[in-house]
Protein backbone atom coordinates (compact mmCIF):
# COMPACT_ATOMS: atom_id res chain seq x y z
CA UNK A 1 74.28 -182.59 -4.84
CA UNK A 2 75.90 -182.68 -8.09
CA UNK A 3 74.52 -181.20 -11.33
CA UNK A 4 74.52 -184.90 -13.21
CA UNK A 5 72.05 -185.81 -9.55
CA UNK A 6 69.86 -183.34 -10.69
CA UNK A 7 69.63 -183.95 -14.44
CA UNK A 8 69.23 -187.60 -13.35
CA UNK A 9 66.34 -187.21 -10.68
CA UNK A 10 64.79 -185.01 -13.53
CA UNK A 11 65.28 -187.64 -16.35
CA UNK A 12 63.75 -190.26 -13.83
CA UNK A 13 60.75 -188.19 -12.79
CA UNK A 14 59.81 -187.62 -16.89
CA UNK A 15 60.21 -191.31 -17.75
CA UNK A 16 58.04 -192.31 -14.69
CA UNK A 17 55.63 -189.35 -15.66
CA UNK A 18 55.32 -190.62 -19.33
CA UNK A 19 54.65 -194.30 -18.23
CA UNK A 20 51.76 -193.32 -15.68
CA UNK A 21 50.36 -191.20 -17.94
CA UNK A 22 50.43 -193.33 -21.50
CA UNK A 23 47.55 -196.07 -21.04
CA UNK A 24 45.44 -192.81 -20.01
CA UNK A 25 45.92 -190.60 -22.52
CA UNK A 26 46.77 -193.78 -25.71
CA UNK A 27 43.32 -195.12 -24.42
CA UNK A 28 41.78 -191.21 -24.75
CA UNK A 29 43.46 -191.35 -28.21
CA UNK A 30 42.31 -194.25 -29.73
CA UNK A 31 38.61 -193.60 -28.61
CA UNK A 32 38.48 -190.67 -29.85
CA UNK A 33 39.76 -191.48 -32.94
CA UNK A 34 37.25 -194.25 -33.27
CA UNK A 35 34.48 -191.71 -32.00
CA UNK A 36 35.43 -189.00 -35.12
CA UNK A 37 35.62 -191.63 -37.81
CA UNK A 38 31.97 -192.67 -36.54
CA UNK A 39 30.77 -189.19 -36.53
CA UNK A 40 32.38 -188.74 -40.31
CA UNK A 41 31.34 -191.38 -41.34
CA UNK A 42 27.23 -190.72 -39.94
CA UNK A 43 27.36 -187.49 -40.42
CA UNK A 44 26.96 -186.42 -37.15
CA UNK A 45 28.30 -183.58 -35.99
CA UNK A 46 27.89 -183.31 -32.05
CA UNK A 47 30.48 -182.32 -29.73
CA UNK A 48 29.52 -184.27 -26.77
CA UNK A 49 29.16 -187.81 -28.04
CA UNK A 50 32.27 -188.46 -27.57
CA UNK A 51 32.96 -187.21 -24.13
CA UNK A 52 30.76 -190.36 -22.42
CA UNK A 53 32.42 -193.28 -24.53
CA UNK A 54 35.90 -191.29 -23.34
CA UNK A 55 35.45 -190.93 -19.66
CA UNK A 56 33.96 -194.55 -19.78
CA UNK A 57 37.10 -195.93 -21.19
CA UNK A 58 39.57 -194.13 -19.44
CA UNK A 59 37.33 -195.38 -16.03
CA UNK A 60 38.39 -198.95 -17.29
CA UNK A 61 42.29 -198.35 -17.97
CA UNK A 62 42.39 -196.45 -14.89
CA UNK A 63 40.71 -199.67 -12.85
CA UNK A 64 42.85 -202.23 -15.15
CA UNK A 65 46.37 -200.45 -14.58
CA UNK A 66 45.67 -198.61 -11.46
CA UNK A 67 47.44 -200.94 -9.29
CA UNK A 68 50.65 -201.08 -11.44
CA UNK A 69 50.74 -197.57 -11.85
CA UNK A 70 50.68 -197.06 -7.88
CA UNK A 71 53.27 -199.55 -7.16
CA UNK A 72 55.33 -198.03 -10.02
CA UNK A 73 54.70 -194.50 -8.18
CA UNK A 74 55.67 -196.14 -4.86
CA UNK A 75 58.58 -197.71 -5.99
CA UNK A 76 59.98 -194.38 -7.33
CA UNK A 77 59.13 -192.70 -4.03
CA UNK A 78 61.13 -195.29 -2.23
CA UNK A 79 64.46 -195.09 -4.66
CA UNK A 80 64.22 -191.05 -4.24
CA UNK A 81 63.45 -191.44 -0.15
CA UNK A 82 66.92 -193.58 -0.02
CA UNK A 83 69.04 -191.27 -1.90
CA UNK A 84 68.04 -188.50 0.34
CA UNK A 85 71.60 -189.02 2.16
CA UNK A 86 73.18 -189.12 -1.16
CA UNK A 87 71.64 -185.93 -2.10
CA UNK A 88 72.88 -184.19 0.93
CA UNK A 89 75.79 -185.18 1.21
């Protein structure tokens, strides 16, 4: 196993990390966002109001893009499983 197959298994794991993880965490972004301008913009000041609109959404991207991000997972699983003899060798 050469140095460049490491850097690129590493470079391949981030990227696949950063996909799975963006409609979470750009869905947590945006309702919270949308959650503090309401509470500016009321004047209300409580902490947990926006914890059930959050959990709610991110429920909703996880059941809309749940299925792509496990066959994006799998697929990655399957390219690293058949450079196993690569690695090795």
């Amino acid at each position: 196993m050469t140095d460049t197959m490491v850097v690129e298994l590493a470079l391949q794991a981030m990227t696949i990390s950063a996909k799975l993880a963006a409609p979470v965490l750009l869905t947590a972004l945006g309702v919270g966002f949308v959650i503090s301008l309401f509470q500016s913009v009321t004047q209300i000041q409580e902490a947990t109001l926006s914890f059930v609109p959050k959990a709610i959404a991110i429920g909703l991207v996880l059941l809309l893009t749940g299925n792509w991000m496990l066959r994006e997972m799998m697929t990655f699983t399957e390219q690293l499983y058949a450079k196993i003899p690569q690695l090795l060798a």
